[in-house]
Protein backbone atom coordinates (compact mmCIF):
# COMPACT_ATOMS: atom_id res chain seq x y z
CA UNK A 1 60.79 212.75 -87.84
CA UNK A 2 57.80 211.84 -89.52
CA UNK A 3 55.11 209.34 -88.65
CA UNK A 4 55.86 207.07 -91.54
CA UNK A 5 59.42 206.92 -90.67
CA UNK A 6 58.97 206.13 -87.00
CA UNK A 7 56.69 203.44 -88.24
CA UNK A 8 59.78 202.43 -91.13
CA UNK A 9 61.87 202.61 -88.25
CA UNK A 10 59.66 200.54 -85.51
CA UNK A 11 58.87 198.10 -88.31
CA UNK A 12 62.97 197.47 -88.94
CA UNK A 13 63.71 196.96 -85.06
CA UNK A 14 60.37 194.90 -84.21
CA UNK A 15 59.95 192.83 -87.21
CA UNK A 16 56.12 191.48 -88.01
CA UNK A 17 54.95 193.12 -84.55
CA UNK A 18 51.30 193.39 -83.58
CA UNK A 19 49.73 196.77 -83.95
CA UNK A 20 49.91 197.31 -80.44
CA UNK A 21 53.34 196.78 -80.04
CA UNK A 22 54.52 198.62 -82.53
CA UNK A 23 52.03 201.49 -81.72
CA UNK A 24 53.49 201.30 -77.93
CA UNK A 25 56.73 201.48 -79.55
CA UNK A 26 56.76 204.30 -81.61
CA UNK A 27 55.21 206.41 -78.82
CA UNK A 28 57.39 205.25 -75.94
CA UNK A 29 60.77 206.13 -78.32
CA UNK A 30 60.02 208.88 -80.52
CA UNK A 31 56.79 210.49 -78.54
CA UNK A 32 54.91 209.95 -81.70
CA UNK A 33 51.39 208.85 -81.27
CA UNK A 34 49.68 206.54 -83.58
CA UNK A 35 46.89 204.64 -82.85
CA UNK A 36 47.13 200.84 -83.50
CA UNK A 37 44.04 200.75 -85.43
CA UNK A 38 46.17 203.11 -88.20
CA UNK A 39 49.21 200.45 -87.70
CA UNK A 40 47.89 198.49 -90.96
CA UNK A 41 47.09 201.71 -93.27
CA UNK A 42 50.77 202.61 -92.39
CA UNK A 43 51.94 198.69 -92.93
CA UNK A 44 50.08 198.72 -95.98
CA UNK A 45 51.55 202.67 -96.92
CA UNK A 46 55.17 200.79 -96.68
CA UNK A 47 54.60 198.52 -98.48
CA UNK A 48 53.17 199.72 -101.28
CA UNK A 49 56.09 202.72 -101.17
CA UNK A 50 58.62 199.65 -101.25
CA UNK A 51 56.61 198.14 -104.29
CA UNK A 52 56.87 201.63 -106.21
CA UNK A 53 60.71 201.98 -105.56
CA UNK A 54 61.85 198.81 -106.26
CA UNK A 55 59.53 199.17 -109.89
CA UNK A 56 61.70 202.72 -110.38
CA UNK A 57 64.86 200.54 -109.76
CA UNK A 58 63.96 198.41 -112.91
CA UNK A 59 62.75 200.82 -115.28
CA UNK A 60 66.05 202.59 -114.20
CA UNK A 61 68.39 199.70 -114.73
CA UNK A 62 66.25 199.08 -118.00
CA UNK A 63 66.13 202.11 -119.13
CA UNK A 64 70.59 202.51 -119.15
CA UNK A 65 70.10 199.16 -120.17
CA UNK A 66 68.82 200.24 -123.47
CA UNK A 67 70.46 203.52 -123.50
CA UNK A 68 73.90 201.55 -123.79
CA UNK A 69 72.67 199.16 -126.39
């Protein structure tokens, strides 16, 4: 497992966590160590790679959209 994922997955069981917490986290349950001070470059990371999938989503649905028109 990846860093990002542990994060993805820390994120989905600790909700709006400080950086500490969810750094504490990730290392206590996956042995992954992150500093907190890279917890927002990671929040950030998500949530930007959440922004990009949900814009391939709609250019998807638009795009069979106007393929069955």
């Amino acid at each position: 497992m990846g860093k990002m994922e542990a994060y993805r997955q820390a994120v989905a069981e600790l909700g709006d966590a400080p950086a500490e917490a969810v750094a504490k986290y990730i290392e206590e349950k996956y042995g992954i160590e992150i500093p907190p001070h890279y917890i927002p470059v990671y929040r950030a990371s998500l949530k930007e790679l959440n922004k990009l999938t949900g814009q391939k989503q709609r250019a998807k649905s638009v795009a069979l959209v106007t393929a069955d028109a």
